[in-house]
PDB file of N, CA and C in Angstrom:
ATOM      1  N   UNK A   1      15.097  29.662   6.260  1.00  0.00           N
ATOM      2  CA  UNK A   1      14.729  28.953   5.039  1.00  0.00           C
ATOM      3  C   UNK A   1      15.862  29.116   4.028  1.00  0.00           C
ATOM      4  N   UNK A   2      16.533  28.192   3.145  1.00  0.00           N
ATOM      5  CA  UNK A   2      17.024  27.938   2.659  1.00  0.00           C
ATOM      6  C   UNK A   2      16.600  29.338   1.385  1.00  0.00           C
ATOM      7  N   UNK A   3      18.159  29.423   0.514  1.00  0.00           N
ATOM      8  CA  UNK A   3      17.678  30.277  -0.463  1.00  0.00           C
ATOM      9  C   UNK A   3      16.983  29.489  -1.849  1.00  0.00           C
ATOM     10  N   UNK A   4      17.054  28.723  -2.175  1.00  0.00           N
ATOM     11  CA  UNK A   4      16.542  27.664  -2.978  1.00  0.00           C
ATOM     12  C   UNK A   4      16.659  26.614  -2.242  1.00  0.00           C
ATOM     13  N   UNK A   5      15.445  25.458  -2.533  1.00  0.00           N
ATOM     14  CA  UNK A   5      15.157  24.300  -2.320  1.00  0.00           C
ATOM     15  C   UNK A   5      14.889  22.770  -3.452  1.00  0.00           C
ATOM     16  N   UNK A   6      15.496  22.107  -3.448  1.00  0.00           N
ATOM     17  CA  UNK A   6      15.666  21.254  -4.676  1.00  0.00           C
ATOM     18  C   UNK A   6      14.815  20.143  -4.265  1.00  0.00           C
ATOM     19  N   UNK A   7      13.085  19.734  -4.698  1.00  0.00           N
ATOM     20  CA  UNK A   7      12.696  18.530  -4.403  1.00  0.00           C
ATOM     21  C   UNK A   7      12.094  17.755  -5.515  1.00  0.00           C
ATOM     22  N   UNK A   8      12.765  16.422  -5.746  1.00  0.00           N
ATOM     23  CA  UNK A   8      11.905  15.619  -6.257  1.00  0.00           C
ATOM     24  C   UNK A   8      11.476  14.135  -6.132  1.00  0.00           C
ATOM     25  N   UNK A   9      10.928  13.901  -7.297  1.00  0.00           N
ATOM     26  CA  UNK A   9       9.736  12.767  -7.052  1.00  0.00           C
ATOM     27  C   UNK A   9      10.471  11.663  -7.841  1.00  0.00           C
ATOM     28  N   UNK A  10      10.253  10.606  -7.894  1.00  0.00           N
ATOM     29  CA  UNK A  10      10.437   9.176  -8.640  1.00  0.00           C
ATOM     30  C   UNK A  10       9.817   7.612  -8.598  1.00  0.00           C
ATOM     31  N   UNK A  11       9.067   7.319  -8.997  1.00  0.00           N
ATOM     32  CA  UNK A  11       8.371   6.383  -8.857  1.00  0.00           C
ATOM     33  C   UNK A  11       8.969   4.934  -8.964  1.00  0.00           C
ATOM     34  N   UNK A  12      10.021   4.459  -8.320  1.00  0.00           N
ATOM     35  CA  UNK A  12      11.079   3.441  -8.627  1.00  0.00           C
ATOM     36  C   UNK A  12      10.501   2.216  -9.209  1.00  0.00           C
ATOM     37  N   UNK A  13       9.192   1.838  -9.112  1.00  0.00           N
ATOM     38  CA  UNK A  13       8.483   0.902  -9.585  1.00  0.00           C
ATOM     39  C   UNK A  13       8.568  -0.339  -8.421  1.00  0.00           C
ATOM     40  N   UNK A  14       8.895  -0.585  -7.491  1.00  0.00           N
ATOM     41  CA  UNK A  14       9.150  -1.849  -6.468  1.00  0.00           C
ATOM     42  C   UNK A  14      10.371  -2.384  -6.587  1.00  0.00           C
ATOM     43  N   UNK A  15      11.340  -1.827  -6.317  1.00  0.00           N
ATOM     44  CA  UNK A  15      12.603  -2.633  -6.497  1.00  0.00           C
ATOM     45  C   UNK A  15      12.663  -3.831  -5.456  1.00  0.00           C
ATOM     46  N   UNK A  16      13.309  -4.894  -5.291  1.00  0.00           N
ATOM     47  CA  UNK A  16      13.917  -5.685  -4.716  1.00  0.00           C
ATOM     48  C   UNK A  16      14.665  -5.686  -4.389  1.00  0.00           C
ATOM     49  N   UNK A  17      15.168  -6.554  -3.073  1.00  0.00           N
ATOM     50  CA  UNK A  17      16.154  -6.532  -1.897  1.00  0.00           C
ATOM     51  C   UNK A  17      17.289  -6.534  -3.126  1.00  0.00           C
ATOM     52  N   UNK A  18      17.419  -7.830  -3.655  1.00  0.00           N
ATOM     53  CA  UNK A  18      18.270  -8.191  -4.368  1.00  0.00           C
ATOM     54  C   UNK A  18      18.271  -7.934  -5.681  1.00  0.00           C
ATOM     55  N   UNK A  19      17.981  -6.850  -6.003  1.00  0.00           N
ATOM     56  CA  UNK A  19      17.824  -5.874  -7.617  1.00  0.00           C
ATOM     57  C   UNK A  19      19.326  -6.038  -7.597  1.00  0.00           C
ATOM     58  N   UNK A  20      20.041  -6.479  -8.340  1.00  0.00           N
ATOM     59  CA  UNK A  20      21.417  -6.101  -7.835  1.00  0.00           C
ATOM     60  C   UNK A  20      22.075  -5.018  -9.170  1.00  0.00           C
ATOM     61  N   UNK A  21      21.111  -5.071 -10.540  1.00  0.00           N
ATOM     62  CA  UNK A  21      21.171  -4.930 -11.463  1.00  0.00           C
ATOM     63  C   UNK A  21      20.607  -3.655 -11.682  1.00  0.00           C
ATOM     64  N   UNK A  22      19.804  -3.001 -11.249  1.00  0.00           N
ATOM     65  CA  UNK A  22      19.008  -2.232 -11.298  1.00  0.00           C
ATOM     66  C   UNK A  22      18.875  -1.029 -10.037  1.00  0.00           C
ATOM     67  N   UNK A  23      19.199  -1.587  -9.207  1.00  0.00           N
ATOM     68  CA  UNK A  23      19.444  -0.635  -7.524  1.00  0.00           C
ATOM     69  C   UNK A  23      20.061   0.164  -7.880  1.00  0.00           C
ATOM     70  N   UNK A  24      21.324  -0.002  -8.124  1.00  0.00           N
ATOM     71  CA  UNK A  24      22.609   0.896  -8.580  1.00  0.00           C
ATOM     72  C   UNK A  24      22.548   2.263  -8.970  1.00  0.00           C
ATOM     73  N   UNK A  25      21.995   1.750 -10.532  1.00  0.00           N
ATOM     74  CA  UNK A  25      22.025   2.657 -11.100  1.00  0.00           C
ATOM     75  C   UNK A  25      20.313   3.801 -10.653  1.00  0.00           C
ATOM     76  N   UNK A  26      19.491   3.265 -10.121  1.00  0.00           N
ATOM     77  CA  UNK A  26      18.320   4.147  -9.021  1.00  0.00           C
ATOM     78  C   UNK A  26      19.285   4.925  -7.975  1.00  0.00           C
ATOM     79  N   UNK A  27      20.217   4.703  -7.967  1.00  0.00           N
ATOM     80  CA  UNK A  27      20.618   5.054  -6.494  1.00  0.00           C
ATOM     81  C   UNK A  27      21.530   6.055  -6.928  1.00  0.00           C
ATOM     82  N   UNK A  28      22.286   5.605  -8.168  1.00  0.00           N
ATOM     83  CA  UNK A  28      23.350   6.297  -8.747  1.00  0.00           C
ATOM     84  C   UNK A  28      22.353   8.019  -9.151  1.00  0.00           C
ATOM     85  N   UNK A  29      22.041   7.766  -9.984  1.00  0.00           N
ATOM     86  CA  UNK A  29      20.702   8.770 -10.361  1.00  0.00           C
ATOM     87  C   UNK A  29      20.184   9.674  -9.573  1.00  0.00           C
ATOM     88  N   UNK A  30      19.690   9.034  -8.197  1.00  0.00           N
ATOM     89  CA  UNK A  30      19.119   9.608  -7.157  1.00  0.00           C
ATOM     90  C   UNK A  30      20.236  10.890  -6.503  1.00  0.00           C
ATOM     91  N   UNK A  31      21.454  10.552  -6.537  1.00  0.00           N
ATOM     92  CA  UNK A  31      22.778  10.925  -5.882  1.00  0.00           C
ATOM     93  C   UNK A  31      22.934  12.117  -7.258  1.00  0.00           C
ATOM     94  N   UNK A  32      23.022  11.674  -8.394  1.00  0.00           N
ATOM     95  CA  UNK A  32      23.426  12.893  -9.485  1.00  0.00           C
ATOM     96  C   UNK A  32      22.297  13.921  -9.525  1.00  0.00           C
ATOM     97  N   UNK A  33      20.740  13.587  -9.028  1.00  0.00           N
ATOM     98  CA  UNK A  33      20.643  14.948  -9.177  1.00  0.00           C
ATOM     99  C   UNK A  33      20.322  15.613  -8.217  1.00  0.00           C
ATOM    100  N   UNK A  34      20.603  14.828  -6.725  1.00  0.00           N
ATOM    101  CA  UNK A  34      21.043  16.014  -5.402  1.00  0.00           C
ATOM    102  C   UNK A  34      19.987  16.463  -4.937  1.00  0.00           C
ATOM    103  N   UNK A  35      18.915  16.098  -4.915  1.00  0.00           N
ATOM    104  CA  UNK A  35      17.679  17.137  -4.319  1.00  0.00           C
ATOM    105  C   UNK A  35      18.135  16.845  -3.298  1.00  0.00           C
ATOM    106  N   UNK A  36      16.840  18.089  -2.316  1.00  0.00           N
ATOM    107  CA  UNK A  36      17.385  18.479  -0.684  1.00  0.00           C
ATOM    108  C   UNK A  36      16.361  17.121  -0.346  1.00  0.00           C
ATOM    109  N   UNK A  37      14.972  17.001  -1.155  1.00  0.00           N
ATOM    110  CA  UNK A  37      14.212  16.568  -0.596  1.00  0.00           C
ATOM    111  C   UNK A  37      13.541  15.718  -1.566  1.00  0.00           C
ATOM    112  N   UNK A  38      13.671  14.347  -1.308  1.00  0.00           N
ATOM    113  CA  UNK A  38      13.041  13.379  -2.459  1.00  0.00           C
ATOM    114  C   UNK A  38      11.986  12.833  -1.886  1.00  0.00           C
ATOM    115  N   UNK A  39      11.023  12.792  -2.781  1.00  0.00           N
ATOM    116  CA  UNK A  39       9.439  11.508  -2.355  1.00  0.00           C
ATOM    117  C   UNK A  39       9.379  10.765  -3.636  1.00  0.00           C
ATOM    118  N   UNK A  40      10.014   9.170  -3.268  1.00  0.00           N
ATOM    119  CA  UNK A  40      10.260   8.197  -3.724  1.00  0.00           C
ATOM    120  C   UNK A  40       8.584   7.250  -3.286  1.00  0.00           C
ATOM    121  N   UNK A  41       8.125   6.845  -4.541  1.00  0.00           N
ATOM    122  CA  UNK A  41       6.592   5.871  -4.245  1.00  0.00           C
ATOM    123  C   UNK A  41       7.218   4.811  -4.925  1.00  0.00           C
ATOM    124  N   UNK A  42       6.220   3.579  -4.849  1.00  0.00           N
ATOM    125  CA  UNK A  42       6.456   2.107  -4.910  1.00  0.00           C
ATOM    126  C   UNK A  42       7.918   1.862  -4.574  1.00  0.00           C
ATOM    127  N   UNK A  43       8.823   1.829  -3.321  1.00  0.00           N
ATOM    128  CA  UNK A  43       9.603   1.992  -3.044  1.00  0.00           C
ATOM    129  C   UNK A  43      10.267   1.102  -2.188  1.00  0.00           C
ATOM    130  N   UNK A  44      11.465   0.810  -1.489  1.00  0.00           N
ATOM    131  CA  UNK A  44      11.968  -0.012  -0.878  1.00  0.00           C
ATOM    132  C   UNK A  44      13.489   0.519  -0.579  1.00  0.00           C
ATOM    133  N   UNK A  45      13.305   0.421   1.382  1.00  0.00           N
ATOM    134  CA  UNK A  45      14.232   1.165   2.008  1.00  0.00           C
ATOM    135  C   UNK A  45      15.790   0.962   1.385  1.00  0.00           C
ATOM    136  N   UNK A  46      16.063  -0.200   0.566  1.00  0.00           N
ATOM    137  CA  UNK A  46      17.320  -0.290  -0.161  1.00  0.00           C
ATOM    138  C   UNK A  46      17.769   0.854  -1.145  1.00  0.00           C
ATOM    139  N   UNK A  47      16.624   1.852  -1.571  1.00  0.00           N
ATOM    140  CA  UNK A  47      16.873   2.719  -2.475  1.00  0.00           C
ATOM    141  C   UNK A  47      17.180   3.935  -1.289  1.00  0.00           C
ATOM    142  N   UNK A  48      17.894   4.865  -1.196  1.00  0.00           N
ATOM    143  CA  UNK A  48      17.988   5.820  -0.722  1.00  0.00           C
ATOM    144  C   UNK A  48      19.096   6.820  -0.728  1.00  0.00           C
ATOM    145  N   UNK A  49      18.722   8.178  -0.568  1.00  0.00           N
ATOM    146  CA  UNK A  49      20.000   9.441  -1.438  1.00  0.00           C
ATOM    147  C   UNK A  49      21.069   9.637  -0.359  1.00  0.00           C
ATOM    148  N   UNK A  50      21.631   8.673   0.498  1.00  0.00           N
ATOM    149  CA  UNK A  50      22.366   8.659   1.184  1.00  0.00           C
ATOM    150  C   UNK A  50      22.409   8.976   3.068  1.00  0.00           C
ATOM    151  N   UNK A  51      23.405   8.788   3.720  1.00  0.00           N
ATOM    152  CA  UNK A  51      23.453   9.153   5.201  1.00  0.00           C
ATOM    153  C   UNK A  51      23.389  10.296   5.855  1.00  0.00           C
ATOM    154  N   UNK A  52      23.012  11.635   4.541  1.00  0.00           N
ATOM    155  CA  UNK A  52      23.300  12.387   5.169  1.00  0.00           C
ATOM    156  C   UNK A  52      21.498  13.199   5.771  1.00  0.00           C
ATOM    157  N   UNK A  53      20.551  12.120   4.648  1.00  0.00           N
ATOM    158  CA  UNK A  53      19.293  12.180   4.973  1.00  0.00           C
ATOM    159  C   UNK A  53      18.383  10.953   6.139  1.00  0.00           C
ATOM    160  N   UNK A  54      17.279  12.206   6.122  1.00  0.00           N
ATOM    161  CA  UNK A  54      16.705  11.410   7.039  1.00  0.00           C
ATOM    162  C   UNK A  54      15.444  10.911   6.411  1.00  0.00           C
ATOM    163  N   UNK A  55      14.454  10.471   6.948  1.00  0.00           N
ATOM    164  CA  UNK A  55      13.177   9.491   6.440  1.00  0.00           C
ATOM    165  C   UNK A  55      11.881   9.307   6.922  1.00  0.00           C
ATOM    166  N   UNK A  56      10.989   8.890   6.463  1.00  0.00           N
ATOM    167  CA  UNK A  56       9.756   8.660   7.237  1.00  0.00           C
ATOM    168  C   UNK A  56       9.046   7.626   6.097  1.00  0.00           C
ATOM    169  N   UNK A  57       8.335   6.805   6.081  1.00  0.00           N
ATOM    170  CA  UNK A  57       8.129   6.037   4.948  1.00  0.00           C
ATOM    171  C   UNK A  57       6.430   5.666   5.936  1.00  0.00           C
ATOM    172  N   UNK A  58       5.738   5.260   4.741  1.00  0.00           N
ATOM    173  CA  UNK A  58       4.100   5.049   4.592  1.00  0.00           C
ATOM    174  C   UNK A  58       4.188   3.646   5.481  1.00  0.00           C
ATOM    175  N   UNK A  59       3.265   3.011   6.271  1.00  0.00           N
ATOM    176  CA  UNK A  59       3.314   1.859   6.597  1.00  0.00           C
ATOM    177  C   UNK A  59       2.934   0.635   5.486  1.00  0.00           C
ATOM    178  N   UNK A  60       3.984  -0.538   5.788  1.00  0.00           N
ATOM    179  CA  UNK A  60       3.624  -1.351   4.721  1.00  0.00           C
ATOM    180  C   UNK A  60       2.195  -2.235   4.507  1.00  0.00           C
ATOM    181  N   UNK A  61       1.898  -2.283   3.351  1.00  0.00           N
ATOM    182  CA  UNK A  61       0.651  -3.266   3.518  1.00  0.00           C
ATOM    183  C   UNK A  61       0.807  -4.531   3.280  1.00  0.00           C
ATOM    184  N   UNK A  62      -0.213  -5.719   4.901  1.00  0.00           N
ATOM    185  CA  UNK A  62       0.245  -6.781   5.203  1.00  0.00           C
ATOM    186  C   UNK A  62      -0.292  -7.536   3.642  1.00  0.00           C
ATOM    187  N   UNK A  63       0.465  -8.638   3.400  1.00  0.00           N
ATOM    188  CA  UNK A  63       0.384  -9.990   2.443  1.00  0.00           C
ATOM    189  C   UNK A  63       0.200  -9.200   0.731  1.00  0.00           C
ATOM    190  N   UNK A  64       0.696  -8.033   0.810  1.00  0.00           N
ATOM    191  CA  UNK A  64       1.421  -7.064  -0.457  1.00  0.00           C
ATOM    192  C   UNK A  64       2.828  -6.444  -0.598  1.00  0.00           C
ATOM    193  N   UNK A  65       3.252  -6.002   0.557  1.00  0.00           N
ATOM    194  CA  UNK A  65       4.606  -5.829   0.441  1.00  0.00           C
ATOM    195  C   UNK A  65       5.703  -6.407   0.970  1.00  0.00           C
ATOM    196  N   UNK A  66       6.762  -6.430   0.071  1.00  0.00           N
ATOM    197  CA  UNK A  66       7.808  -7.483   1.006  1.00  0.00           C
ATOM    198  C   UNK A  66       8.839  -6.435   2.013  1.00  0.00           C
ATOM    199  N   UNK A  67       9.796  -7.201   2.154  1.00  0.00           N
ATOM    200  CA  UNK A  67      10.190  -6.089   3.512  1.00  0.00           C
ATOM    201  C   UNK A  67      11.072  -5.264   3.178  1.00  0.00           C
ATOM    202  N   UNK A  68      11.285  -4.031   3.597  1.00  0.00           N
ATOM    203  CA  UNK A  68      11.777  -3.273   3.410  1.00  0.00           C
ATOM    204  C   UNK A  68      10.655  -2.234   1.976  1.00  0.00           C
ATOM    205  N   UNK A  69       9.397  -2.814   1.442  1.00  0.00           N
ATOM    206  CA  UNK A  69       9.139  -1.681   0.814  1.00  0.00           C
ATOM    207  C   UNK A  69       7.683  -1.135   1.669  1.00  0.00           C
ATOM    208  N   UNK A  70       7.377  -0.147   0.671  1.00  0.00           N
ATOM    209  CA  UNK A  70       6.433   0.724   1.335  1.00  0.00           C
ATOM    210  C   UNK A  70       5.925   2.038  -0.368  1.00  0.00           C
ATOM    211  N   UNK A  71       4.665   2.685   0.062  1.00  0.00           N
ATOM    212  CA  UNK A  71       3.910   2.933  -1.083  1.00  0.00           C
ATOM    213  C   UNK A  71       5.048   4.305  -1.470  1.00  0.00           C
ATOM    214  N   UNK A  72       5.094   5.094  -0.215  1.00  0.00           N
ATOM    215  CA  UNK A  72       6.058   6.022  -0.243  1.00  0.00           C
ATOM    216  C   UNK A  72       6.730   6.720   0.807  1.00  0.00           C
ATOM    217  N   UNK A  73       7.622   7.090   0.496  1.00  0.00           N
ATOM    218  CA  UNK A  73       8.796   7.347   1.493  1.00  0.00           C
ATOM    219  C   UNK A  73       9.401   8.805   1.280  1.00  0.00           C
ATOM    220  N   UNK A  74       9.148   9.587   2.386  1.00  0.00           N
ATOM    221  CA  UNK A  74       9.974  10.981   1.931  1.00  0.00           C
ATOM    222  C   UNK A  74      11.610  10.756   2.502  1.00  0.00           C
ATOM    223  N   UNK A  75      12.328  11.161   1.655  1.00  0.00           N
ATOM    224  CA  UNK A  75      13.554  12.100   2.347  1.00  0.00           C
ATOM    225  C   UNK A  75      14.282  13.196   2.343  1.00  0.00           C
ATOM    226  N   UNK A  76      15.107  13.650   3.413  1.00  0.00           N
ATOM    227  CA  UNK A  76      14.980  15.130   3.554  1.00  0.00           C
ATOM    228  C   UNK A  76      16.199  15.428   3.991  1.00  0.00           C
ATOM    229  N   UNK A  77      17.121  15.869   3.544  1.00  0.00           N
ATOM    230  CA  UNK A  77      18.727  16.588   4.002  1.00  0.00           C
ATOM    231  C   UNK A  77      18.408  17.424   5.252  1.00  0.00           C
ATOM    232  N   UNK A  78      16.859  18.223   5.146  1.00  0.00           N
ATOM    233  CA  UNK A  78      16.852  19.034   6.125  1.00  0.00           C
ATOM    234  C   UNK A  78      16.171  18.044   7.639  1.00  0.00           C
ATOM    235  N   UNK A  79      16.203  18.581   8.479  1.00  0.00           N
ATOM    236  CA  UNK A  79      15.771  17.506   9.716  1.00  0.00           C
ATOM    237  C   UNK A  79      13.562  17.364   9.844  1.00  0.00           C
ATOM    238  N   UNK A  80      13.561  16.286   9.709  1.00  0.00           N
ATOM    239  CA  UNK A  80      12.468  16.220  10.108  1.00  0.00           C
ATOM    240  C   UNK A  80      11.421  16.363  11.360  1.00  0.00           C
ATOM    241  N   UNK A  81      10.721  17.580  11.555  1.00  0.00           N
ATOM    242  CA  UNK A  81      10.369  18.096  12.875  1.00  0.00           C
ATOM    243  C   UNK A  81       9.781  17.095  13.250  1.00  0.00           C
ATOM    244  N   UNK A  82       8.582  16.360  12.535  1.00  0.00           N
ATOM    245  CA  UNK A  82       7.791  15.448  12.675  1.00  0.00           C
ATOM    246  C   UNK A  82       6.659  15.118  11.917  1.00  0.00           C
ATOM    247  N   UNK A  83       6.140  13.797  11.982  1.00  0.00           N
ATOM    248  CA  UNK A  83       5.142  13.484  11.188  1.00  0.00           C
ATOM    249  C   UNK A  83       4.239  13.928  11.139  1.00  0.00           C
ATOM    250  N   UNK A  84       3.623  13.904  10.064  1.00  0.00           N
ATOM    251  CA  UNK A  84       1.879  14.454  10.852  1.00  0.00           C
ATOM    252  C   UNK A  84       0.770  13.064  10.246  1.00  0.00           C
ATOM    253  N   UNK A  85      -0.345  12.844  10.652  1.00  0.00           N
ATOM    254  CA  UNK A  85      -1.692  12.307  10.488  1.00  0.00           C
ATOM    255  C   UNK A  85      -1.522  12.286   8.995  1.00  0.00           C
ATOM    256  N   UNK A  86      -1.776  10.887   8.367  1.00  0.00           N
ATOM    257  CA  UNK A  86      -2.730  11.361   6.962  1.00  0.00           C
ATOM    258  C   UNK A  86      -4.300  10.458   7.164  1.00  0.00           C
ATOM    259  N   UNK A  87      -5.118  10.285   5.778  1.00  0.00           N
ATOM    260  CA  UNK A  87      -5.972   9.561   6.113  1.00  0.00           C
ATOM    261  C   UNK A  87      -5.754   8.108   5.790  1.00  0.00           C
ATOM    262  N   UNK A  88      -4.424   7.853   5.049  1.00  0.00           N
ATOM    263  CA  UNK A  88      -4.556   6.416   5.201  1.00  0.00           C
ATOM    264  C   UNK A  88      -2.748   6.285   4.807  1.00  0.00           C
ATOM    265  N   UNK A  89      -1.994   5.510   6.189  1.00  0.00           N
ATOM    266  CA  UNK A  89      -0.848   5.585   6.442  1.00  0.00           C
ATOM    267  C   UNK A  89       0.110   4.878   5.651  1.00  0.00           C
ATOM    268  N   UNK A  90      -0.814   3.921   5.019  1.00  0.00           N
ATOM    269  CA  UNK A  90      -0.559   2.598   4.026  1.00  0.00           C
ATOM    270  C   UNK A  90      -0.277   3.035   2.946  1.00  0.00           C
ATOM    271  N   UNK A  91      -1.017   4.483   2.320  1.00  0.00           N
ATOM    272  CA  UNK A  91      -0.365   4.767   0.978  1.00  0.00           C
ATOM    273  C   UNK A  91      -0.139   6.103   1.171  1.00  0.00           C
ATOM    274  N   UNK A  92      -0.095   6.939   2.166  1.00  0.00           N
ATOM    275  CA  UNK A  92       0.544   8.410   2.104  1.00  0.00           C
ATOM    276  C   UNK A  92       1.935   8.150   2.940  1.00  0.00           C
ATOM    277  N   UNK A  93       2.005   9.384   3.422  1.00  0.00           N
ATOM    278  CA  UNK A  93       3.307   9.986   4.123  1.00  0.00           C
ATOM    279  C   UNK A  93       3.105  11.628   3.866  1.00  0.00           C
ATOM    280  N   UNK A  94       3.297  12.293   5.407  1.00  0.00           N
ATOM    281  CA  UNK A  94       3.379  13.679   5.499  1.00  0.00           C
ATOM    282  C   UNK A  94       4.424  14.078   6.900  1.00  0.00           C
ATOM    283  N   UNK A  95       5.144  14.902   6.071  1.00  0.00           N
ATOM    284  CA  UNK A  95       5.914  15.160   7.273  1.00  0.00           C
ATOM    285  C   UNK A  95       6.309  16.836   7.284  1.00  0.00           C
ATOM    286  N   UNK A  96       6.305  17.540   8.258  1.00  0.00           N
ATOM    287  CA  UNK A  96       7.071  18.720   8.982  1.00  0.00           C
ATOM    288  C   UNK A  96       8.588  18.868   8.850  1.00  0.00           C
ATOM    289  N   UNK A  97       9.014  19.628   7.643  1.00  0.00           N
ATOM    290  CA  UNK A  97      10.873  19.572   7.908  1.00  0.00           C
ATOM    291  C   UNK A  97      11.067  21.057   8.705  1.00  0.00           C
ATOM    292  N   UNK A  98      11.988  21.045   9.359  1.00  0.00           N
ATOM    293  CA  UNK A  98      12.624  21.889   9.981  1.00  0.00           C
ATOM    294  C   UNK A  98      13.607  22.603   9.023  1.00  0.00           C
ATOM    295  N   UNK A  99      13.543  24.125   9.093  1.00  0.00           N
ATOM    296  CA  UNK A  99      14.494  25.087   8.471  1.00  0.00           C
ATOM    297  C   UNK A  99      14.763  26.054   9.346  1.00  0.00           C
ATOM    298  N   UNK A 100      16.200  25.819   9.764  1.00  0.00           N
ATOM    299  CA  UNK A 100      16.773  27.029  10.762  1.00  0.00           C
ATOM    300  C   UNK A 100      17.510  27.840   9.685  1.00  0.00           C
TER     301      UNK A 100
END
């Protein structure tokens, strides 16, 4: 286990594919303050803290979301062991990270 762990939250509000105005600087933000482990809600896979993380995101709901978003989405510098069950897949997300 890590000696400190840095996680946070942000509620991006639904960005769009083509935010072109607004992505940026979410993304820019996301990158300055470095968490190990972000859970991003009302969200869309265009937002994200870079390649060096990995992901798991809520399933989208049909004739409400457009593509690429989802209610929420974790990500994690550290590796994700695996998902687990929630009770409703459409607006959670739970996942198992791995710490060697």
């Amino acid at each position: 286990m890590p000696q400190s762990l840095r996680i946070a939250t942000w509620n991006v509000k639904r960005p769009r594919t083509k935010g072109w105005l607004n992505n940026p600087v979410i993304v820019n933000k996301i990158q300055d303050i470095d968490a190990d482990i972000w859970v991003l809600t009302e969200t869309n896979s265009i937002i994200n803290p870079g390649d060096v993380y990995s992901s798991v995101a809520s399933t989208a709901i049909d004739n409400y979301h457009t593509s690429g978003e989802s209610c929420v989405t974790i990500w994690s510098r550290y590796p994700i062991k695996q998902q687990l069950l929630t009770f409703d897949p459409t607006l959670t997300v739970c996942v198992e990270i791995k710490f060697d």
